[in-house]
C-alpha atoms as a PDB file:
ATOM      1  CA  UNK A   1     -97.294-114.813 -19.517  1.00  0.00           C
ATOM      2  CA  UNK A   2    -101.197-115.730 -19.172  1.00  0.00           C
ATOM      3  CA  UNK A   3    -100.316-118.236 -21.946  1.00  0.00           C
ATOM      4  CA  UNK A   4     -97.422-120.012 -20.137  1.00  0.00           C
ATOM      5  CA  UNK A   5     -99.472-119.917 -17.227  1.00  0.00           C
ATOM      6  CA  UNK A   6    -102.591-121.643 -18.440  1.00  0.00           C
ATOM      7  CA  UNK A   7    -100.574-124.192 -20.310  1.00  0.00           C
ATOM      8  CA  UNK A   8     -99.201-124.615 -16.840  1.00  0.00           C
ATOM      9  CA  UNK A   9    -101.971-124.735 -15.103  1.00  0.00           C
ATOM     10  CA  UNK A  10    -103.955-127.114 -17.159  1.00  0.00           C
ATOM     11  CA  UNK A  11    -100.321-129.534 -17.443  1.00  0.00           C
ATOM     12  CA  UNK A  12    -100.126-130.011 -13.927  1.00  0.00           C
ATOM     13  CA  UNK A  13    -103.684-130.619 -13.165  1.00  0.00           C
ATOM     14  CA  UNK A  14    -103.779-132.748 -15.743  1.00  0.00           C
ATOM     15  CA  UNK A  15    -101.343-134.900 -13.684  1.00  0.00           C
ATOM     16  CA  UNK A  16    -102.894-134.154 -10.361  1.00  0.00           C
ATOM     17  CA  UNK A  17    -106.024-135.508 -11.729  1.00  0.00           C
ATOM     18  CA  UNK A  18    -104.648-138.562 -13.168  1.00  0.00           C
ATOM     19  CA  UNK A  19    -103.100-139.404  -9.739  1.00  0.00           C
ATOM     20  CA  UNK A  20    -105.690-138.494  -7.438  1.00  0.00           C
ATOM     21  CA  UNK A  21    -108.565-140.395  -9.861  1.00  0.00           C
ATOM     22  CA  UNK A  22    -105.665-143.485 -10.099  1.00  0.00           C
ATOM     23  CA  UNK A  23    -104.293-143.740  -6.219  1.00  0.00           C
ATOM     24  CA  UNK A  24    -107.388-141.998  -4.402  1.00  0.00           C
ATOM     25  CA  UNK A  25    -110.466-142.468  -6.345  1.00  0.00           C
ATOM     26  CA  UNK A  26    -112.906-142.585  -3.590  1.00  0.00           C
ATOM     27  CA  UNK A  27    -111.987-139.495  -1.497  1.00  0.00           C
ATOM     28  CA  UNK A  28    -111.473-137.587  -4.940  1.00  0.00           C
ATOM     29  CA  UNK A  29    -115.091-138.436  -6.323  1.00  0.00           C
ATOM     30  CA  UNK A  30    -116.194-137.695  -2.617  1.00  0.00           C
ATOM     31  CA  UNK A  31    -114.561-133.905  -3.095  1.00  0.00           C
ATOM     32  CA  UNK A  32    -116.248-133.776  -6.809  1.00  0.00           C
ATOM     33  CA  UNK A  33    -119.469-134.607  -5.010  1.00  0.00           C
ATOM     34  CA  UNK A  34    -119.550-131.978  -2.366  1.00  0.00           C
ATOM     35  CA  UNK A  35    -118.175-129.350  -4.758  1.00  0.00           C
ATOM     36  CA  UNK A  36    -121.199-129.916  -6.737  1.00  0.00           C
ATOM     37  CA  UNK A  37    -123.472-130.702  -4.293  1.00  0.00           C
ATOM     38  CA  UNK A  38    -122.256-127.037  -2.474  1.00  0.00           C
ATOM     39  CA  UNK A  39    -124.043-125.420  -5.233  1.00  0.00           C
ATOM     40  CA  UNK A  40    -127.678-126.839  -5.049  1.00  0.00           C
ATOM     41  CA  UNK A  41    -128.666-124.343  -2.412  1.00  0.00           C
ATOM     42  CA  UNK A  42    -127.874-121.440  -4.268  1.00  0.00           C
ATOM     43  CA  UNK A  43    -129.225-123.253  -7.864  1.00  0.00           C
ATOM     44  CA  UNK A  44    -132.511-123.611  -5.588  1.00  0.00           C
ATOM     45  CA  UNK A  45    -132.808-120.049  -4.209  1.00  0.00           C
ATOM     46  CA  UNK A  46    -132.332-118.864  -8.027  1.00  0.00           C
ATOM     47  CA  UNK A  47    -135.191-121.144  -9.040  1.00  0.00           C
ATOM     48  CA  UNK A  48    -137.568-119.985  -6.258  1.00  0.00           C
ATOM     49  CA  UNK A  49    -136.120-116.561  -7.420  1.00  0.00           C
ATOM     50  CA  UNK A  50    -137.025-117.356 -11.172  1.00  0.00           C
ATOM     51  CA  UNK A  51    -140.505-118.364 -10.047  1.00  0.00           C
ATOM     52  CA  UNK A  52    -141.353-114.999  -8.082  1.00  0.00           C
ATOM     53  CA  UNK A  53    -140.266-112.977 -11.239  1.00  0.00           C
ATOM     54  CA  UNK A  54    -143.276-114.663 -13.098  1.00  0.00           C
ATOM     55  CA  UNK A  55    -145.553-114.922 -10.221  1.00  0.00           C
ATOM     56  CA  UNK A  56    -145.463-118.940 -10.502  1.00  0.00           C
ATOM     57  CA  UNK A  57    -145.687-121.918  -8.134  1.00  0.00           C
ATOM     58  CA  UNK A  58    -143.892-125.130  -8.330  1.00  0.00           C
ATOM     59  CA  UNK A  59    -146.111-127.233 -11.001  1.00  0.00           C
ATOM     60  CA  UNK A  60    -145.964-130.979 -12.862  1.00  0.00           C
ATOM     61  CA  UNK A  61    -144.217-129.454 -15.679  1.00  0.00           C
ATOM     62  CA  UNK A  62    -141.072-128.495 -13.757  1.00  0.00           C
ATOM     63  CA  UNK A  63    -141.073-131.868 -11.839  1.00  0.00           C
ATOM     64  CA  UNK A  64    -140.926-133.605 -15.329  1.00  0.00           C
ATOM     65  CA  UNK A  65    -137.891-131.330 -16.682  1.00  0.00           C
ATOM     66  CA  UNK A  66    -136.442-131.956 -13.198  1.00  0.00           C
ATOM     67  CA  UNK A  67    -137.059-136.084 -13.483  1.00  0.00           C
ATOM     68  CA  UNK A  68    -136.054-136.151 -17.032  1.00  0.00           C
ATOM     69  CA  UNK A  69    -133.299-134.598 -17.168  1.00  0.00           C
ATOM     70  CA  UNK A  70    -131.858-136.257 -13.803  1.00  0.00           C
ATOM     71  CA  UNK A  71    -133.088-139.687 -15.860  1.00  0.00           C
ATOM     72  CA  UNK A  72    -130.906-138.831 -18.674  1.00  0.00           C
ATOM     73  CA  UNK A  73    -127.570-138.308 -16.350  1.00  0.00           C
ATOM     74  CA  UNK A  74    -128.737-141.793 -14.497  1.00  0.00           C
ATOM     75  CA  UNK A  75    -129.361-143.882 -17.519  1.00  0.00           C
ATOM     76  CA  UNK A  76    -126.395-142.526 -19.381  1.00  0.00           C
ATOM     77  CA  UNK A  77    -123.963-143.392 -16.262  1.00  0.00           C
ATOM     78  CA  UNK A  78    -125.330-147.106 -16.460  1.00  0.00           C
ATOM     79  CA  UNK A  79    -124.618-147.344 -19.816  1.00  0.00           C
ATOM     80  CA  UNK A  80    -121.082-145.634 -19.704  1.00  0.00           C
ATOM     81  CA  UNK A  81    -120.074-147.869 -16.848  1.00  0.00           C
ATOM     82  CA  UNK A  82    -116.068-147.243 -15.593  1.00  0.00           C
ATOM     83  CA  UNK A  83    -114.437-149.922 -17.653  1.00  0.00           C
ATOM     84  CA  UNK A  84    -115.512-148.985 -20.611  1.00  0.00           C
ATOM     85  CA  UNK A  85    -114.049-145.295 -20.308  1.00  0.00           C
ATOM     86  CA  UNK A  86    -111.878-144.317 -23.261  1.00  0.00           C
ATOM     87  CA  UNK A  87    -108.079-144.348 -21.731  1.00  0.00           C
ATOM     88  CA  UNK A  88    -106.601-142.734 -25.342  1.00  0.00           C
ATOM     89  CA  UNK A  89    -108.167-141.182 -28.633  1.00  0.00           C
ATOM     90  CA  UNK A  90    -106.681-142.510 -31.896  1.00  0.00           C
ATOM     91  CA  UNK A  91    -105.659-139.878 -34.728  1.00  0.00           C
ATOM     92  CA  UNK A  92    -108.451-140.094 -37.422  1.00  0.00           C
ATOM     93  CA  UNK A  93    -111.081-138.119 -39.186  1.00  0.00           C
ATOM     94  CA  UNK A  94    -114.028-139.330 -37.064  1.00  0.00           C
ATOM     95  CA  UNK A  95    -112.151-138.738 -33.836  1.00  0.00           C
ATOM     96  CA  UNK A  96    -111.288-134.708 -35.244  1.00  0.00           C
ATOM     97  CA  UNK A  97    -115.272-134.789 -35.779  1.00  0.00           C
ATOM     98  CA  UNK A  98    -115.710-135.646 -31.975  1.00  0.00           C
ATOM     99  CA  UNK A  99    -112.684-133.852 -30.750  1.00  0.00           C
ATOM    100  CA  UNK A 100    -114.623-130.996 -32.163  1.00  0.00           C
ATOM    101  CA  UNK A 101    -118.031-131.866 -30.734  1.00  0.00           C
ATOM    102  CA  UNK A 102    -116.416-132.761 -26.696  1.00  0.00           C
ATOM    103  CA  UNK A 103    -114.781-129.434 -27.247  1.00  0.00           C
ATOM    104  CA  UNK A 104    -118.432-127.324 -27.916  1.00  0.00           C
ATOM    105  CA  UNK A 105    -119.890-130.052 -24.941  1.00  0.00           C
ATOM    106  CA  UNK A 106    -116.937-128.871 -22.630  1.00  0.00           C
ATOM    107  CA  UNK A 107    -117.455-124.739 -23.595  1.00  0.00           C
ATOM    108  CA  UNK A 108    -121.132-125.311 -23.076  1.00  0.00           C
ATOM    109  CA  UNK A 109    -120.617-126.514 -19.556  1.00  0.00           C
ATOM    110  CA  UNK A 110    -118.668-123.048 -18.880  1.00  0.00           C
ATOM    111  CA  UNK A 111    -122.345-120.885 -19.459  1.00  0.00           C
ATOM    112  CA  UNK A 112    -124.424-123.402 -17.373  1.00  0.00           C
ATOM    113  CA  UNK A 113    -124.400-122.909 -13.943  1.00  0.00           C
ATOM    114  CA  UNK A 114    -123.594-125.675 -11.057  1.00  0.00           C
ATOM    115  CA  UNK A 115    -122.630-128.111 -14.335  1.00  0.00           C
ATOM    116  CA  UNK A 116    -119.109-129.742 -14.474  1.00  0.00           C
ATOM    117  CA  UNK A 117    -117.468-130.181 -17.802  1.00  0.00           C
ATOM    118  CA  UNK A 118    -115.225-133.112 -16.163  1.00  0.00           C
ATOM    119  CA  UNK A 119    -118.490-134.607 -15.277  1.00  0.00           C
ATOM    120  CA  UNK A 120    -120.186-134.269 -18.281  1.00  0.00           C
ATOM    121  CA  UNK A 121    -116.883-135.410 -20.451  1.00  0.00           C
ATOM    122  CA  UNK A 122    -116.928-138.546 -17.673  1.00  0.00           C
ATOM    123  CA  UNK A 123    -120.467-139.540 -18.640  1.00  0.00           C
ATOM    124  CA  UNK A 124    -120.111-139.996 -21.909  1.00  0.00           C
ATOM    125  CA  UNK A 125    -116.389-141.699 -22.035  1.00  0.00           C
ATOM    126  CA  UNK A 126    -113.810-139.380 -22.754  1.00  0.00           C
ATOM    127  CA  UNK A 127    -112.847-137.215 -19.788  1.00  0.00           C
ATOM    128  CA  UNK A 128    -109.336-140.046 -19.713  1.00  0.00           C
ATOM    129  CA  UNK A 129    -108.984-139.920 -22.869  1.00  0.00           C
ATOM    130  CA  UNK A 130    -109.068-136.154 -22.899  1.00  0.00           C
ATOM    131  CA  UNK A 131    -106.725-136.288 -20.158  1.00  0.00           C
ATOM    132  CA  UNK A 132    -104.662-138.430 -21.330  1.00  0.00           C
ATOM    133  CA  UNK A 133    -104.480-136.703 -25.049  1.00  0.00           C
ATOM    134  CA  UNK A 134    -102.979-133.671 -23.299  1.00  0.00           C
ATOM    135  CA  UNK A 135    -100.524-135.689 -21.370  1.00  0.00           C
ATOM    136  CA  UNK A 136     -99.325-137.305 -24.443  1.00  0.00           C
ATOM    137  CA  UNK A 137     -99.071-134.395 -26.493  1.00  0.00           C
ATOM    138  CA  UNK A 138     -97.179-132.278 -23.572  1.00  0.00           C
ATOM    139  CA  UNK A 139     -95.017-135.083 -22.907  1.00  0.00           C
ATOM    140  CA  UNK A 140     -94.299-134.931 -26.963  1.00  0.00           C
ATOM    141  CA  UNK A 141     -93.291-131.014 -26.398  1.00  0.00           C
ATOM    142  CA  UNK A 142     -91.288-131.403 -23.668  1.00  0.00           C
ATOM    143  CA  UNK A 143     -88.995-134.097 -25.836  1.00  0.00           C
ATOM    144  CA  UNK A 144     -89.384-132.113 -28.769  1.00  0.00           C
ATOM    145  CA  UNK A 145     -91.055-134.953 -30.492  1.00  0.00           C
ATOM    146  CA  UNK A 146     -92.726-133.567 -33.942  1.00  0.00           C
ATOM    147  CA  UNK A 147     -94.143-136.513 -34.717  1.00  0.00           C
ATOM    148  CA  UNK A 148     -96.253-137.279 -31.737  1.00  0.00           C
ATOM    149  CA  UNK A 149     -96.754-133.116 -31.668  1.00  0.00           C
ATOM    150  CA  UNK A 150     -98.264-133.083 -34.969  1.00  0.00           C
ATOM    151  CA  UNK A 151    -100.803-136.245 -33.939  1.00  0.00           C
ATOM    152  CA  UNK A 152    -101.663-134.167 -30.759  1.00  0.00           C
ATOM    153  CA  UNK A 153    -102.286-131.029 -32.669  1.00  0.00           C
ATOM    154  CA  UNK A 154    -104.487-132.937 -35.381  1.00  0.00           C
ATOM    155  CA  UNK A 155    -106.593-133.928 -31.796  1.00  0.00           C
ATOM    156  CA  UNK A 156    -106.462-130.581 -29.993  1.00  0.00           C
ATOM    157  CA  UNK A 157    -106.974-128.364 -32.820  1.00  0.00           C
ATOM    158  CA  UNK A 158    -110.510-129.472 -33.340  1.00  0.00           C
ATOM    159  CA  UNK A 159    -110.863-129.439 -29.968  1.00  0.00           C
ATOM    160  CA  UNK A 160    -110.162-125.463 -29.198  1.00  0.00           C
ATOM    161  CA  UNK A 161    -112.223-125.093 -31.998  1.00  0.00           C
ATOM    162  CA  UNK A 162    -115.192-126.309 -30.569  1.00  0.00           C
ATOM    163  CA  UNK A 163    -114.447-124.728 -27.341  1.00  0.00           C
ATOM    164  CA  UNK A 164    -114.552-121.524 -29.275  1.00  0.00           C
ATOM    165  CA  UNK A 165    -117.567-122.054 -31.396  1.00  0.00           C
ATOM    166  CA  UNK A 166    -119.475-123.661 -28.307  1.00  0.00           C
ATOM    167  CA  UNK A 167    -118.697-120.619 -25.983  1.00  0.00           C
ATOM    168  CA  UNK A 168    -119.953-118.212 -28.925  1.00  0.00           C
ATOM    169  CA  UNK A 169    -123.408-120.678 -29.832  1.00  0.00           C
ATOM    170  CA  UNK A 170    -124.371-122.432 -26.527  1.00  0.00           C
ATOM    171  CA  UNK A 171    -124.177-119.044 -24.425  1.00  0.00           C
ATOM    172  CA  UNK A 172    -126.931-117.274 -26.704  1.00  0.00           C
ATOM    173  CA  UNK A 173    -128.841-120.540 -26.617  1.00  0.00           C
ATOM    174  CA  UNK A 174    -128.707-120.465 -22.497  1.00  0.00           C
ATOM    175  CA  UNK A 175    -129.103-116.840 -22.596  1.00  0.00           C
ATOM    176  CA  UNK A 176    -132.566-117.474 -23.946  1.00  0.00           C
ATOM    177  CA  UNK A 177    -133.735-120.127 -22.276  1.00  0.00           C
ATOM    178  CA  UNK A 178    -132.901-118.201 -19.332  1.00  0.00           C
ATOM    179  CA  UNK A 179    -134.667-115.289 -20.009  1.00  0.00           C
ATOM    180  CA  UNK A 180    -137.847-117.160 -21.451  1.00  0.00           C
ATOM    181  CA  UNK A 181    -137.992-120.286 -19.433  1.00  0.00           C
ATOM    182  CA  UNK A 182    -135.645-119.401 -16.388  1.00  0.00           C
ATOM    183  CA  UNK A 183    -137.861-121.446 -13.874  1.00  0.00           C
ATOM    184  CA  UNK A 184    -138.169-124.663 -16.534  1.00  0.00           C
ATOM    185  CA  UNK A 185    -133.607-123.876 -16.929  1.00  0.00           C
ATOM    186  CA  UNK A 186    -133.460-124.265 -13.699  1.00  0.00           C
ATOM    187  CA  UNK A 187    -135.447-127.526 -12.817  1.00  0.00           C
ATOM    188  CA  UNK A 188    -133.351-129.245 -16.117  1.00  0.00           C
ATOM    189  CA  UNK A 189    -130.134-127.971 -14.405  1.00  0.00           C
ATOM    190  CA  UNK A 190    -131.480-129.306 -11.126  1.00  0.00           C
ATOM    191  CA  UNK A 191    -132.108-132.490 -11.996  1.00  0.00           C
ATOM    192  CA  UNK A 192    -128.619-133.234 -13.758  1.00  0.00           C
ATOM    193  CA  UNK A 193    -126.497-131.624 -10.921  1.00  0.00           C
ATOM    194  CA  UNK A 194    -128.768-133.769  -8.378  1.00  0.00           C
ATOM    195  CA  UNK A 195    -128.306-137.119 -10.551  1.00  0.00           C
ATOM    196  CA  UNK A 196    -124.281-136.221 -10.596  1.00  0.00           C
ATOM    197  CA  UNK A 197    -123.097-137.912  -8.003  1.00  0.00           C
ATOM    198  CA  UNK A 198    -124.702-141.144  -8.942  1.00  0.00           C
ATOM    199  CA  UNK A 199    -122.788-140.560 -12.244  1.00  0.00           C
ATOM    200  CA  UNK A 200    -119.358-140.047 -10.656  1.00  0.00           C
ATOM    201  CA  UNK A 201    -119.154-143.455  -8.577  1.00  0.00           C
ATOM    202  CA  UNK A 202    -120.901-144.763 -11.352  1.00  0.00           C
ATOM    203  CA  UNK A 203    -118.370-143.747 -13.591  1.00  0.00           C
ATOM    204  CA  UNK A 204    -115.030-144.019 -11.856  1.00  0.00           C
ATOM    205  CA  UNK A 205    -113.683-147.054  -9.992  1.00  0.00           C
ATOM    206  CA  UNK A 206    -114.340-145.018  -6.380  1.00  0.00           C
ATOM    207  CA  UNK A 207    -116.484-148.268  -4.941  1.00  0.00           C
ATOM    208  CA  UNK A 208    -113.339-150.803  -5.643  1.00  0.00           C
ATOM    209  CA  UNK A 209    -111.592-148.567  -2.934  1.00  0.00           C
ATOM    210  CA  UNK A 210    -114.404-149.948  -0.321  1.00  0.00           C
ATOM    211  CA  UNK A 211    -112.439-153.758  -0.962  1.00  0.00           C
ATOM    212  CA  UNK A 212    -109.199-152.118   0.044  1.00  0.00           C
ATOM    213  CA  UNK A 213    -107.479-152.637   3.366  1.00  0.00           C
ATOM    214  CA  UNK A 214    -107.791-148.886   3.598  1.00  0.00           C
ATOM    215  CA  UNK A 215    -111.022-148.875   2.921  1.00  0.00           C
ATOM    216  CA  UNK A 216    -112.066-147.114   5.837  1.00  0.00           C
ATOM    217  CA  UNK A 217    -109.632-144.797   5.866  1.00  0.00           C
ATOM    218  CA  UNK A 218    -110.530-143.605   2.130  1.00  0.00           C
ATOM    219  CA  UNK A 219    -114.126-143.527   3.169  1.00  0.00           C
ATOM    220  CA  UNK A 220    -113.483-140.805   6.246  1.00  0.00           C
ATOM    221  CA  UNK A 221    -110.874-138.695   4.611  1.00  0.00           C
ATOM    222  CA  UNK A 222    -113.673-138.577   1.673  1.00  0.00           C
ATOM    223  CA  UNK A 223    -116.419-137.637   3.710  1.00  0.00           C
ATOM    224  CA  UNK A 224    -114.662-135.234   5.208  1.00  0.00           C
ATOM    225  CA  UNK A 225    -113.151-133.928   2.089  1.00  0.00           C
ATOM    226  CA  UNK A 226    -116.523-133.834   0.968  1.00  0.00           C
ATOM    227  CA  UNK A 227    -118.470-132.083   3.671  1.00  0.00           C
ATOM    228  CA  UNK A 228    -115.753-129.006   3.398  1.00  0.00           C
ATOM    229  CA  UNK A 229    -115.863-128.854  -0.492  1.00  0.00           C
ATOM    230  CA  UNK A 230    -119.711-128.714  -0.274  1.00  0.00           C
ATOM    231  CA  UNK A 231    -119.313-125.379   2.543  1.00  0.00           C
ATOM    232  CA  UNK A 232    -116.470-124.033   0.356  1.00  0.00           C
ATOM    233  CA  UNK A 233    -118.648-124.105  -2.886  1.00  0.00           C
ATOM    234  CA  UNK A 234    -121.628-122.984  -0.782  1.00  0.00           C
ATOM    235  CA  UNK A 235    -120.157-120.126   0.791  1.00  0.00           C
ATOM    236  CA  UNK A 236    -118.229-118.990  -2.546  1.00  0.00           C
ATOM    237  CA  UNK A 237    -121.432-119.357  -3.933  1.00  0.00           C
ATOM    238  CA  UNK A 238    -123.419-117.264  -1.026  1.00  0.00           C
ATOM    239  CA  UNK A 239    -120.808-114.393  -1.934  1.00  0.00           C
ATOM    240  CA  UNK A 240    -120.590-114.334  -5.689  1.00  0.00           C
ATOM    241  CA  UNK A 241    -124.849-113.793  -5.106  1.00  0.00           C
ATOM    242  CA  UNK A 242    -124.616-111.032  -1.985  1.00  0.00           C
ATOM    243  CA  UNK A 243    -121.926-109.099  -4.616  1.00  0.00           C
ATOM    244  CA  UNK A 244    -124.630-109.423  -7.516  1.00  0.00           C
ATOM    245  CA  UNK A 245    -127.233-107.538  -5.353  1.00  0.00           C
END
């Protein structure tokens, strides 16, 4: 049953994300933004919290980690700009290789706090074609097609691999850095949850809505779709901490 249900679960919002990113782009990369902008509060308070533990002040060196690494999110959203997003992934060797690399990037996004996988999988071109892999190979299932089955499974494969292998390497890596350079961590996760929602508009087609004659209308439903997911990632965020205490 917890099977069924993920496959489910990631089916339809597969879908739903499709749609809302296709029809709605603006008020969905609105809701993206305050769901990750919810969480800077509480990333802060554990950086303040990481500097107390070592009897530190805010110095240079965490201002560079902090600039650099929300450089690297800016500079790599520029380059990766929206039309140039991969919309499907061809079966070959090379694209296994990467299949199996997105899936360690998308694992290691699960062990790093305030990051989004479906950001980071934006920024560097393949979150649609990702998204549209699964569709593909679920629509294949559905019709009992083996032959478009098989070519999602030669995709996929590689990909749960990496998921695996990324959640088993990346989380000792993090674990580390968090326990040696938890204040330094924190400024590098700073900066690139900061810099992410230059990298969303940047990297979906949410300004084109601002041309449409519902322009204004997409802009207020986003804000306010916005505003709440920022207090609902807050708040869960304010709890998960008070229960750690």
């Amino acid at each position: 049953p917890i099977v069924v249900g993920a496959a489910a679960g990631v089916i339809l919002f597969s879908y739903l994300i499709t749609l809302l990113l296709t029809q709605y782009t603006l008020p969905t990369a609105l809701t993206f933004v305050g769901l990750i902008l919810g969480g800077v509060p509480i990333l802060f308070h554990s950086f303040r919290h990481a500097l107390r533990e070592k009897n530190e002040s805010i110095r240079g060196q965490h201002w560079l980690v902090f600039c650099l690494f929300f450089a690297i999110i800016v500079v790599m959203s520029l380059v990766q700009e929206s039309g140039d997003t991969l919309s499907a992934i061809e079966v070959s060797g090379m694209n296994m290789i990467v299949m199996l690399l997105i899936g360690m990037i998308a694992s290691a996004t699960m062990v790093i706090p305030g990051i989004s996988g479906s950001l980071v999988l934006m920024i560097i071109g393949y979150y649609y074609g990702l998204i549209n892999t699964l569709r593909s190979f679920f629509e294949a299932v559905r019709h009992v097609d083996m032959a478009n089955i098989m070519n999602g499974l030669v995709l996929l494969v590689p990909f749960g691999i990496g998921v695996l292998l990324g959640g088993a390497l990346i989380s000792k890596l993090i674990e580390y850095l968090f326990h040696h350079y938890a204040s330094l961590t924190y400024s590098a996760i700073l900066g690139l949850v900061i810099a992410s929602p230059i990298a969303i508009i940047l990297n979906t087609t949410a300004l084109n809505d601002l041309s449409r004659p519902s322009a204004m209308l997409f802009l207020l439903s986003g804000l306010i779709l916005g505003i709440l997911a920022f207090f609902m990632t807050y708040y869960l965020g304010q709890a998960e901490t008070s229960s750690d205490l």
